[in-house]
Protein backbone atom coordinates (compact mmCIF):
# COMPACT_ATOMS: atom_id res chain seq x y z
CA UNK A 1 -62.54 -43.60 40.28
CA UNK A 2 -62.10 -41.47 37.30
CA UNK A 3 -61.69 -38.07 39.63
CA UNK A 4 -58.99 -40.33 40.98
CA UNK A 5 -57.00 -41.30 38.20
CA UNK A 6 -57.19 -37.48 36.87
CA UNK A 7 -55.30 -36.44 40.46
CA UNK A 8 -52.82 -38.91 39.61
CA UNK A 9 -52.41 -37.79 36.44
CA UNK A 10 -52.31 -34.38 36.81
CA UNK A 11 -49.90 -34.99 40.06
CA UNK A 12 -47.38 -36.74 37.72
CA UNK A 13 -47.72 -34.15 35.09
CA UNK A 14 -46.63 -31.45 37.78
CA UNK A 15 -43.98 -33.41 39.12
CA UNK A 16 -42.69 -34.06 35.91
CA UNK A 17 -42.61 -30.31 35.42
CA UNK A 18 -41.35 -29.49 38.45
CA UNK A 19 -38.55 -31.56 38.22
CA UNK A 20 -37.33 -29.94 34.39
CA UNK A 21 -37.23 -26.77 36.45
CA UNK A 22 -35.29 -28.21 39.14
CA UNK A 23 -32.93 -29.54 36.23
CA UNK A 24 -32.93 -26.23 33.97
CA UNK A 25 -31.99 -24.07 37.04
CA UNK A 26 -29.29 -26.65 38.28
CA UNK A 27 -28.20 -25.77 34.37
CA UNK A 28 -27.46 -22.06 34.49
CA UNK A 29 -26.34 -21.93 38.03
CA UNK A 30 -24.16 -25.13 38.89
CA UNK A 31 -21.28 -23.11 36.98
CA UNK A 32 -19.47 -20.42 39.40
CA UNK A 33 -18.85 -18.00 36.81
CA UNK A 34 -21.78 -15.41 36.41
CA UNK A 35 -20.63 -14.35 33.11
CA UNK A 36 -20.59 -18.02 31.40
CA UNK A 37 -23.97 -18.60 32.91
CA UNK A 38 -25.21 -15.45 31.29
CA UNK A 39 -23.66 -16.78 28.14
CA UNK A 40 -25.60 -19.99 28.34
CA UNK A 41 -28.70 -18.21 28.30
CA UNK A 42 -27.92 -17.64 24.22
CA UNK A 43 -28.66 -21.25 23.41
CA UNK A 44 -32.27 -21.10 25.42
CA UNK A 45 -35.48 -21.94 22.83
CA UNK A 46 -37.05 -18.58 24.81
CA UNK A 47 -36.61 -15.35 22.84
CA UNK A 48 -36.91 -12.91 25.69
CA UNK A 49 -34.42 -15.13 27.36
CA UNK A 50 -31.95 -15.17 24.51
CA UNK A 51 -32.09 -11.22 23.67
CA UNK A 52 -31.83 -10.31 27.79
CA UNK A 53 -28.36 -12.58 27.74
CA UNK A 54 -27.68 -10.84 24.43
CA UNK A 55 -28.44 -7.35 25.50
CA UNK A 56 -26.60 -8.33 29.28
CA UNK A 57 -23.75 -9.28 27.15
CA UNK A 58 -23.15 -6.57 25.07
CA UNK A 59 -23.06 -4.39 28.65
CA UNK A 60 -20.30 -5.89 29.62
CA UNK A 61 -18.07 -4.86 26.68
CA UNK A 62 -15.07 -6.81 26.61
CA UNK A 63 -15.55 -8.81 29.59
CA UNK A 64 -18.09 -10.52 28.22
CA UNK A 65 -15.11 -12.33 25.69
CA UNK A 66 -13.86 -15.27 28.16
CA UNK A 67 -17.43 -16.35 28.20
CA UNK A 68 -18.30 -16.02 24.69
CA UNK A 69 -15.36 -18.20 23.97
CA UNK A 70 -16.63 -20.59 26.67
CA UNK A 71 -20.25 -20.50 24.84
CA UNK A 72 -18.77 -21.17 21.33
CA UNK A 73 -17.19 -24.03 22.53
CA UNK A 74 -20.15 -25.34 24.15
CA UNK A 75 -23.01 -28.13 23.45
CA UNK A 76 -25.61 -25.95 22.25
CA UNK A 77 -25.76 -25.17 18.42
CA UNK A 78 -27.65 -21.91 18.56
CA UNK A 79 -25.87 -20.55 21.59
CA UNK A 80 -22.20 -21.45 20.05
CA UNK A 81 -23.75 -19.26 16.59
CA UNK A 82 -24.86 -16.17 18.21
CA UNK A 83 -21.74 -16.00 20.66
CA UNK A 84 -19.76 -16.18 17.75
CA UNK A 85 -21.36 -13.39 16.60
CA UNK A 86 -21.07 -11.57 19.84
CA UNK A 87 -17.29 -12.08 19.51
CA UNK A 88 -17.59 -10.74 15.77
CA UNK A 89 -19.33 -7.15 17.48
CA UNK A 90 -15.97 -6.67 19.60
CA UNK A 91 -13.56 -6.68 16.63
CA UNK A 92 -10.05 -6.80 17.09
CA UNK A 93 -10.02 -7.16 21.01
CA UNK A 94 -11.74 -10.32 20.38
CA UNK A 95 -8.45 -11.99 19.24
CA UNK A 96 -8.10 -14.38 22.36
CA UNK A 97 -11.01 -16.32 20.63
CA UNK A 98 -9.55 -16.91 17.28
CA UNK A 99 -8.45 -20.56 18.51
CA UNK A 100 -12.27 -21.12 19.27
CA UNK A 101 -13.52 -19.77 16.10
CA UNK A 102 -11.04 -21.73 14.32
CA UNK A 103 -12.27 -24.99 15.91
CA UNK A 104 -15.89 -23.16 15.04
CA UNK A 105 -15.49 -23.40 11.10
CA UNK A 106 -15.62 -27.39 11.30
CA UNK A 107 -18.99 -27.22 13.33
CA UNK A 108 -21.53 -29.25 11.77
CA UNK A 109 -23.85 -26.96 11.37
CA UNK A 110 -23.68 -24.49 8.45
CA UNK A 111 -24.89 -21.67 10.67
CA UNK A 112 -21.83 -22.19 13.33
CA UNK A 113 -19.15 -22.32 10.76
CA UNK A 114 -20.83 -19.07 8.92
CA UNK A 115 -20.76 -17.16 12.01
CA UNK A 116 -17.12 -17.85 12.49
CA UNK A 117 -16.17 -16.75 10.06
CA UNK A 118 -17.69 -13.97 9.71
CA UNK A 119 -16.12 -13.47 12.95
CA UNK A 120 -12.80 -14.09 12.12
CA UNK A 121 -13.32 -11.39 9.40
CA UNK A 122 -14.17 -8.66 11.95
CA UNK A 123 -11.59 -9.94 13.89
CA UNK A 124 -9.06 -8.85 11.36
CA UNK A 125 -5.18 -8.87 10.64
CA UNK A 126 -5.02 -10.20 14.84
CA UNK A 127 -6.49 -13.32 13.39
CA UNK A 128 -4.12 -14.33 10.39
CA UNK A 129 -3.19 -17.58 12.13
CA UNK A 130 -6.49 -18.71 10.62
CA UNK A 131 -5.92 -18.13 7.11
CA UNK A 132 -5.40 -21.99 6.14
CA UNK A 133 -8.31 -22.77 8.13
CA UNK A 134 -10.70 -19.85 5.94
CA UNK A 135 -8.82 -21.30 2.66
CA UNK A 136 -9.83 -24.68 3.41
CA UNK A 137 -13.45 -23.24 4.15
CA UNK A 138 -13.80 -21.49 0.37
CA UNK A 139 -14.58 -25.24 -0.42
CA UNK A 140 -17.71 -25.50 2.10
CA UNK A 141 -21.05 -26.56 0.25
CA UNK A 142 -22.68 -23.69 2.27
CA UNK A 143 -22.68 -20.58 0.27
CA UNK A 144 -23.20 -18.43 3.01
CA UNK A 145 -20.23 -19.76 4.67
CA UNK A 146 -18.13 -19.68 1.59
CA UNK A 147 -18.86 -15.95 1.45
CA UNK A 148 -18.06 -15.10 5.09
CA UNK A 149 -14.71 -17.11 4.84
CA UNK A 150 -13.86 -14.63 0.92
CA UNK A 151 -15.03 -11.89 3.21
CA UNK A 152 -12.71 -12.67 6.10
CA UNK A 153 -9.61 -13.61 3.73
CA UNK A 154 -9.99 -9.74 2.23
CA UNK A 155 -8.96 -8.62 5.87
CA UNK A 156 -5.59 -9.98 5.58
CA UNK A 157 -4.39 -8.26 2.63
CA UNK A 158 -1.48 -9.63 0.72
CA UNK A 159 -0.84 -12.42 3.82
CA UNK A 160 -3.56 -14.05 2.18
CA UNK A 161 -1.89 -14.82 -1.76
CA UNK A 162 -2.08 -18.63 -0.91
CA UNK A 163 -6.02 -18.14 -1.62
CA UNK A 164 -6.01 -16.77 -4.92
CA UNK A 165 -6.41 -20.30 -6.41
CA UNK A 166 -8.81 -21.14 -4.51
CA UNK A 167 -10.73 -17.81 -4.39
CA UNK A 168 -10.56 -18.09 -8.48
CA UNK A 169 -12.35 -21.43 -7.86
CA UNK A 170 -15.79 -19.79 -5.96
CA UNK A 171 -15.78 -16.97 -8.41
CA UNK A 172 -15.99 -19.81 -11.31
CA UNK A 173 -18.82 -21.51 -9.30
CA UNK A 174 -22.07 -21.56 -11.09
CA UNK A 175 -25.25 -19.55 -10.39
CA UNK A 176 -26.73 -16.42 -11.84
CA UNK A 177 -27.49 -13.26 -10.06
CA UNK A 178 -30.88 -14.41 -8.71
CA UNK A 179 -29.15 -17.39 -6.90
CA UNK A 180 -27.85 -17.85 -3.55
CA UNK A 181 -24.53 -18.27 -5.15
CA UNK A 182 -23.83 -14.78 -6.71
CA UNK A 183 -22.83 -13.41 -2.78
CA UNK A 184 -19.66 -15.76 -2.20
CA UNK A 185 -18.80 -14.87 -5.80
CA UNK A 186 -19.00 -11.35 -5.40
CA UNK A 187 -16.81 -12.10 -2.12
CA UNK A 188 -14.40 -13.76 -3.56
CA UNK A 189 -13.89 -11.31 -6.76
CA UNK A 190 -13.65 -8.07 -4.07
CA UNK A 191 -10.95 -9.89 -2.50
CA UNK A 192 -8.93 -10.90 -4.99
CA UNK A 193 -9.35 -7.18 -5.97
CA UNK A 194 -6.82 -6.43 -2.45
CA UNK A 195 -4.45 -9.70 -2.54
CA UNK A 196 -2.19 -7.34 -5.16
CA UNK A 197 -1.00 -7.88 -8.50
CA UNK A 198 -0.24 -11.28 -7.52
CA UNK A 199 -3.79 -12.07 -8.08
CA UNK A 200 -4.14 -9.75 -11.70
CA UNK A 201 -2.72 -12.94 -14.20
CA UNK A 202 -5.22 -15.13 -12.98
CA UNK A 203 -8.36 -12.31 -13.03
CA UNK A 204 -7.00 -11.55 -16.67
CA UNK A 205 -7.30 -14.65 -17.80
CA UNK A 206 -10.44 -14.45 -16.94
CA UNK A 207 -11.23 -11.84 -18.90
CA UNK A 208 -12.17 -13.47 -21.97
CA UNK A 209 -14.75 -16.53 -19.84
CA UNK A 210 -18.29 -17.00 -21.38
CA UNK A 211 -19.73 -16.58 -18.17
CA UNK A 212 -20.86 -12.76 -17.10
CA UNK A 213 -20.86 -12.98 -13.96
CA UNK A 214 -17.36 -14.24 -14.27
CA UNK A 215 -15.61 -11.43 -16.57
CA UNK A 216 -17.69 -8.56 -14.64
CA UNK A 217 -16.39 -9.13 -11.43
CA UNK A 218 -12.96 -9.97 -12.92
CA UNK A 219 -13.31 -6.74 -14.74
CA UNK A 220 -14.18 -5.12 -11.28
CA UNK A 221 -11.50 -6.57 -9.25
CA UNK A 222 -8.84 -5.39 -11.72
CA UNK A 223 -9.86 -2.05 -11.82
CA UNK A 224 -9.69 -1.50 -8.22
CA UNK A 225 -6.15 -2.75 -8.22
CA UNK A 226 -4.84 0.29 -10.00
CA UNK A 227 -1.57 1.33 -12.22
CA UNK A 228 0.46 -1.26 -10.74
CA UNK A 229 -0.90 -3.76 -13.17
CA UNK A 230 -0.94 -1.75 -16.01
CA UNK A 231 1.53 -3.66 -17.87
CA UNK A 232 -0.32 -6.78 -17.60
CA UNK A 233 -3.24 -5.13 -19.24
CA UNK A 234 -1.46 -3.59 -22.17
CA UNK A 235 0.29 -7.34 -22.66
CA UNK A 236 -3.63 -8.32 -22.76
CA UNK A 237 -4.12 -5.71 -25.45
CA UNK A 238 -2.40 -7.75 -27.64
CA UNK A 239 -3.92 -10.93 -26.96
CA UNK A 240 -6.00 -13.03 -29.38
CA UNK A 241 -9.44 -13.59 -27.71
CA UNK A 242 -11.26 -10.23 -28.60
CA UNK A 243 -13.56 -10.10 -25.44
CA UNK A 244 -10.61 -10.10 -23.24
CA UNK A 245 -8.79 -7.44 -25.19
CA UNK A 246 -12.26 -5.59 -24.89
CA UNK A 247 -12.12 -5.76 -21.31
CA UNK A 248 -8.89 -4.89 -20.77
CA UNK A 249 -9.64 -2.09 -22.68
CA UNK A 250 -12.48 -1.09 -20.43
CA UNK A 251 -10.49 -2.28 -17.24
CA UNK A 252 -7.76 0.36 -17.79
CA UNK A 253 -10.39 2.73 -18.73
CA UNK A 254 -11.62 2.09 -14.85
CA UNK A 255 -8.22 2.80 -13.77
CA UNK A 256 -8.20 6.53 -15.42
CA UNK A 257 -5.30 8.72 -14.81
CA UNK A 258 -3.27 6.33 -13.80
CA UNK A 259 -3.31 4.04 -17.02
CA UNK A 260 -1.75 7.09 -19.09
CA UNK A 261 0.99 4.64 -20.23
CA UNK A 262 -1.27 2.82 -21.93
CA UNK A 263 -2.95 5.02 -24.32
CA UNK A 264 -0.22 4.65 -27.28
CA UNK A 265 -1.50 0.81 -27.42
CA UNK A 266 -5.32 1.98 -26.79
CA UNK A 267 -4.77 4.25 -29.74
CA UNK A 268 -3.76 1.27 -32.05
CA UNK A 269 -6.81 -0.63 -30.52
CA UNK A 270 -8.94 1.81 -31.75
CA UNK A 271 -8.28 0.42 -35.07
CA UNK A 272 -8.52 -3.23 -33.81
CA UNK A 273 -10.74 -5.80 -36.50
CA UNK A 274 -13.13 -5.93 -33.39
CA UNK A 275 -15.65 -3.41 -32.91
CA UNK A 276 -16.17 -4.10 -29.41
CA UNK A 277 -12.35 -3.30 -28.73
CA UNK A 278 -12.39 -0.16 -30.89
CA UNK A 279 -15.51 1.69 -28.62
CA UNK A 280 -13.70 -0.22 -25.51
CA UNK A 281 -10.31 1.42 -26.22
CA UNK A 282 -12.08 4.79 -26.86
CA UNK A 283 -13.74 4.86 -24.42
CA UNK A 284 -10.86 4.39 -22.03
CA UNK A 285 -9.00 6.88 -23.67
CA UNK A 286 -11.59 9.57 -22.87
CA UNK A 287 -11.71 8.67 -19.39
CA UNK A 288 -7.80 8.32 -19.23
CA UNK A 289 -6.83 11.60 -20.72
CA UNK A 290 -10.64 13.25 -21.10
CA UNK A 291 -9.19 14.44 -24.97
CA UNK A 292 -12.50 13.98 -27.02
CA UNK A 293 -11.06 14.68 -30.57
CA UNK A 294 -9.51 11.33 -31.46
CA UNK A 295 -11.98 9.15 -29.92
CA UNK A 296 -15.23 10.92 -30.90
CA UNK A 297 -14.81 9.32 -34.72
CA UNK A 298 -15.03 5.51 -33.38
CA UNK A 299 -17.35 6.45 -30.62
CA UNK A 300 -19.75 7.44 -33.43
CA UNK A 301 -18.66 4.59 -36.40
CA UNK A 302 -19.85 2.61 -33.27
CA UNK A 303 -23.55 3.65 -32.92
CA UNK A 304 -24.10 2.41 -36.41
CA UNK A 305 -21.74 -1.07 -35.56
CA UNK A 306 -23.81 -4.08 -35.80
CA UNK A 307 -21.83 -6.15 -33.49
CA UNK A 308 -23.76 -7.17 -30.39
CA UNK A 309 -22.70 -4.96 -27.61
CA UNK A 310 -21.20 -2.57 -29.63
CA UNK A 311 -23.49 0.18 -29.91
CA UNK A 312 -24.88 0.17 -26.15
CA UNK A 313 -20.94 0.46 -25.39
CA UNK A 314 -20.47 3.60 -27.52
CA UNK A 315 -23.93 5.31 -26.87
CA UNK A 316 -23.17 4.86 -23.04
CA UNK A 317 -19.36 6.51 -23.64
CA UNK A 318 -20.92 9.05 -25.06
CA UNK A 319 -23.52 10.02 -22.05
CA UNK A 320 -20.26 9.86 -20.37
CA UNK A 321 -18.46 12.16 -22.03
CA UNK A 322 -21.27 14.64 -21.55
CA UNK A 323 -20.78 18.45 -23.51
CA UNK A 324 -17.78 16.67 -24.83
CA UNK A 325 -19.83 15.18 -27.22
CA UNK A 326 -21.84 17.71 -28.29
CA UNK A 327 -20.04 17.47 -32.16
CA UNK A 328 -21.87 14.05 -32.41
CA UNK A 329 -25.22 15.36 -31.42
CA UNK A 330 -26.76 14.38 -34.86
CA UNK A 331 -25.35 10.50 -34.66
CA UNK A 332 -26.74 10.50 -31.09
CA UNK A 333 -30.39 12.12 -31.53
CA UNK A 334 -30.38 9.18 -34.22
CA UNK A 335 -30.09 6.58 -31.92
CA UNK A 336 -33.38 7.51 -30.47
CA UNK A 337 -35.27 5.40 -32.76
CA UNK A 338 -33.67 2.13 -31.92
CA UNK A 339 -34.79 -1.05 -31.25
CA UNK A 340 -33.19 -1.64 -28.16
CA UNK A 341 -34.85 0.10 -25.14
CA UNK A 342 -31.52 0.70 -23.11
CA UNK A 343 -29.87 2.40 -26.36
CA UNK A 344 -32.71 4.50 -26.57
CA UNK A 345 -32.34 5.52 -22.94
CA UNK A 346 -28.79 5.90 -23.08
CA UNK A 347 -29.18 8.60 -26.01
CA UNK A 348 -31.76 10.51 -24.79
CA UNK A 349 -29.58 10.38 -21.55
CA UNK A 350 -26.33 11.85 -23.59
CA UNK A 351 -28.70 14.61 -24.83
CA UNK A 352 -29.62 15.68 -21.62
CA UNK A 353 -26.24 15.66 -20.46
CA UNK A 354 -25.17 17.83 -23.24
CA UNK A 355 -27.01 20.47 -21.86
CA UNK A 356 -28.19 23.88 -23.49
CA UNK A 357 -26.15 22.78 -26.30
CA UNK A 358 -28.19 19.85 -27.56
CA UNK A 359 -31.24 22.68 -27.82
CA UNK A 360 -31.43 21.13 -31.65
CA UNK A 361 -32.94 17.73 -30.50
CA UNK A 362 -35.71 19.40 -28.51
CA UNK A 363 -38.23 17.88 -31.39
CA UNK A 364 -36.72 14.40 -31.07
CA UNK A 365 -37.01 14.17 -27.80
CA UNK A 366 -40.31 15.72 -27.45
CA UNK A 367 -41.48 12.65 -29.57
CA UNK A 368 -39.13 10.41 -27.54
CA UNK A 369 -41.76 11.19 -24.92
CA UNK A 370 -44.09 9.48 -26.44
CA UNK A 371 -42.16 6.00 -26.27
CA UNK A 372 -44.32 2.62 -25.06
CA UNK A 373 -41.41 2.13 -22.64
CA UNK A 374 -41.13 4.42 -18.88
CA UNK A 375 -37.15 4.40 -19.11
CA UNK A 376 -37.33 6.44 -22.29
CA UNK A 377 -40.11 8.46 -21.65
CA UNK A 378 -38.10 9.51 -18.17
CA UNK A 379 -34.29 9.79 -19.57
CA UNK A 380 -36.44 12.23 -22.58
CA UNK A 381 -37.94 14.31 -19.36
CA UNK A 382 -34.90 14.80 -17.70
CA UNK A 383 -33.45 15.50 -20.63
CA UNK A 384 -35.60 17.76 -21.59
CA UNK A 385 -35.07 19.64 -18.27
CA UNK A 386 -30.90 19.69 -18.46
CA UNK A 387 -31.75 21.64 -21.80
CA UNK A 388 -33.78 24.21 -19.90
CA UNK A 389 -34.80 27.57 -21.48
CA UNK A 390 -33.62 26.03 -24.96
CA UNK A 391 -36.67 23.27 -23.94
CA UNK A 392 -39.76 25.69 -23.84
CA UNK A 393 -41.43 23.80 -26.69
CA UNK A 394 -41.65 21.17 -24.51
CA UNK A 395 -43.54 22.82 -21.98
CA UNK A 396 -47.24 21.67 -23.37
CA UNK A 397 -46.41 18.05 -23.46
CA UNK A 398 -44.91 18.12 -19.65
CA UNK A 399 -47.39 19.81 -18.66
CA UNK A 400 -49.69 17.19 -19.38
CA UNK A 401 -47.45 14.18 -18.64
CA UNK A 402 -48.32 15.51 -14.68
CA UNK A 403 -51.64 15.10 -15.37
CA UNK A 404 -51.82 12.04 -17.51
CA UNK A 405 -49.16 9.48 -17.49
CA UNK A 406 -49.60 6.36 -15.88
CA UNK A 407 -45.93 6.58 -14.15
CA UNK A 408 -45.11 8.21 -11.00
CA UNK A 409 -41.91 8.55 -11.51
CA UNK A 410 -42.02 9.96 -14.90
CA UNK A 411 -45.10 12.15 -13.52
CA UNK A 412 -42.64 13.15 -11.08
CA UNK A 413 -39.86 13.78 -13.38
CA UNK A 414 -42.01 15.79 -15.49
CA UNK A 415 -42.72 18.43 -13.17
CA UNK A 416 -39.25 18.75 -11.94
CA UNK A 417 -38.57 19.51 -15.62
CA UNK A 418 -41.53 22.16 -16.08
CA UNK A 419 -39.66 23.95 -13.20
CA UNK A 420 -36.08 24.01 -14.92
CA UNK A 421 -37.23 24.85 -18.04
CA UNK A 422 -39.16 27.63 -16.62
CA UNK A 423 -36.72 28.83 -14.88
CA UNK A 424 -34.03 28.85 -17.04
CA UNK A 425 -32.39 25.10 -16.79
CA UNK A 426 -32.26 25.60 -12.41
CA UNK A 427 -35.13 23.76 -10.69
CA UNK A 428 -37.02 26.26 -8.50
CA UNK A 429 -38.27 25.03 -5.34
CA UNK A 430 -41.69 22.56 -5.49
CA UNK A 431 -44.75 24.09 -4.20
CA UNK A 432 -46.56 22.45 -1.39
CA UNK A 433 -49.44 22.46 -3.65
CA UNK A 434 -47.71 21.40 -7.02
């Protein structure tokens, strides 16, 4: 009796099996068109399945676009997200789908409506139409979609200035770096950096925000847009929040060469009641006009500036200005014993970059090697080596530094710097055995 019921059982079970096959093949082949049934085969739970269709797909170039549309629009969630990105892969000739992908950024899953518009973005200028569909997506709870819709609005240039509110709006959102959130703000601040000057009040205004993440990629954005909105930035010179006259400071700094009509008003900031916007105005005008004289004097009043922010600003202008600075070599070898671990870096850093010429701070940098933190130890090593022959006192203490210290990179560093120094501030090629 029991052998009987198990036939029956195991009968039914086959049937039951047999008949899904039946119903999957009826699936993929009851539609005519070859291409659309390869195109179903995205959607399928089977891997091997998925990647053949994907793979079988991508052979056909753009032939394959009718029946990625057709996919996109179908029932199947995964099948609809990777045909979208199929579409994506073919660029502007995909442009007969931007209908479908439009439709796509509604889709209720997060995935769909990602891939879309991500589409859309590779798509390009052919798919403008969509712009009020990507605007309304900036306000999607999905972050990843909210970056793929920034991403795509950056692709239609200046057709895309009924955004900038709304862009403004995800760069705002909270999150720190660590968080999901920083991409679609990072999105959003890059394109806003190619929507024009139309876009440079609101970015200014944000100049002065609490939030870093906010100001840095406003800060970013503007100085990608160039002279044209120089004029905005010297009206924000004159402003009364200090951190955004700091930062437009720096901001035209970015711009270089072409901010040369602002230095008469960056010369006045240098004497701003802020210290921040002194070493920020300085420092733009060396990269601006690359004239050391003038801005050497705040540059240095600033490594001994107790405002936070101040001195890291003016010991990093000063690595900048490499040889340039070589007249503040004393003020700079003096920053070495600070408490802040970056400062110390950063002057160590300015030594090196002074070259032969900073031979005098040999001593202070030996001891610099020395320091409980690997940043140091490695910006006083490569230091060190950019000095060269004028470095030979050195020599002992690298030399043991490869043998003993805990780094690898430093370890590293501190043979590349036996080899300039030996060979007269040009690294000689490593040994196989060194």
């Amino acid at each position: 009796m029991d052998t009987k019921r198990f036939k029956l059982k195991f009968g039914l079970t086959g049937l039951l099996a047999f008949t899904a096959i039946c119903a999957m093949v009826f699936w993929l082949f009851r539609e005519p068109d070859p291409n659309i049934r390869l195109a179903r085969g995205l959607g399928s739970q089977n891997q091997e399945v998925r990647i053949r269709a994907i793979n079988e797909l991508r052979l056909l170039g753009p032939n394959a676009i009718p029946a990625l549309i057709h996919e996109v629009e179908g029932t199947n969630a995964l099948g609809r997200e990777i045909a979208a990105w199929l579409l994506g892969e073919h660029g502007a000739k995909a442009a007969l789908a931007e209908s479908a992908l439009r439709k796509a950024l509604k889709d209720k899953h997060p995935e769909v409506r990602a891939m879309a518009a991500k589409a859309l973005s590779r798509i390009g200028a052919e798919a403008r139409d969509s712009i009020p569909d990507l605007i309304l997506v900036l306000k999607d709870t999905n972050p990843s979609v909210r970056q793929h819709a920034a991403d795509a609005l950056a692709e239609f240039g200046t057709d895309a200035v009924d955004a900038i509110p709304s862009l403004v709006a995800v760069l705002k959102m909270p999150g720190n770096e660590d968080s999901e959130e920083i991409l679609p703000r990072r999105s959003a601040g890059k394109t806003l950096s190619v929507l024009g000057p139309e876009s440079a009040d609101e970015l200014i205004a944000l100049l002065g925000s609490e939030d870093t993440i906010v100001h840095s990629l406003s800060v970013d954005a503007l100085g990608k847009m160039g002279k044209t909105i120089v004029p905005q930035l010297v009206e924000a010179l004159a402003g009364e929040n200090a951190q955004a006259r700091s930062r437009a400071a720096q901001v035209l700094g970015r711009i270089g060469s072409g901010a040369s009509d602002a230095v008469s008003v960056l010369n006045k900031a240098m004497s701003d009641e802020n210290g921040l916007v002194r070493v920020r105005a300085a420092e733009a005008i060396w990269k601006i006009t690359k004239e050391a004289d003038e801005v050497l004097p705040v540059l240095v009043a600033g490594l001994s500036d107790k405002t936070d922010g101040v001195l890291i600003i003016a010991i990093t202008a000063l690595r900048e200005m490499g040889s340039a600075a070589k007249p503040a070599l004393a003020a700079v070898q003096s920053t070495l014993k600070s408490e802040e671990m970056g400062v110390r870096s950063e002057a160590a850093a300015a030594l090196g970059r002074m070259g032969q010429a900073a031979a005098e701070a040999v001593p202070a940098l030996i001891e610099a090697l020395s320091d409980g933190e690997f940043e140091v130890r490695r910006a006083a090593v490569d230091a060190l080596g950019r000095i060269g022959s004028g470095a030979t006192d050195a020599l002992p203490v690298l030399k043991k530094m490869q043998e003993d210290e805990l780094n690898l990179a430093v370890r590293r560093a501190a043979g590349g710097a036996v080899r300039q120094i030996e060979s007269g501030g040009e690294e000689r090629p490593r040994r196989r055995n060194e």
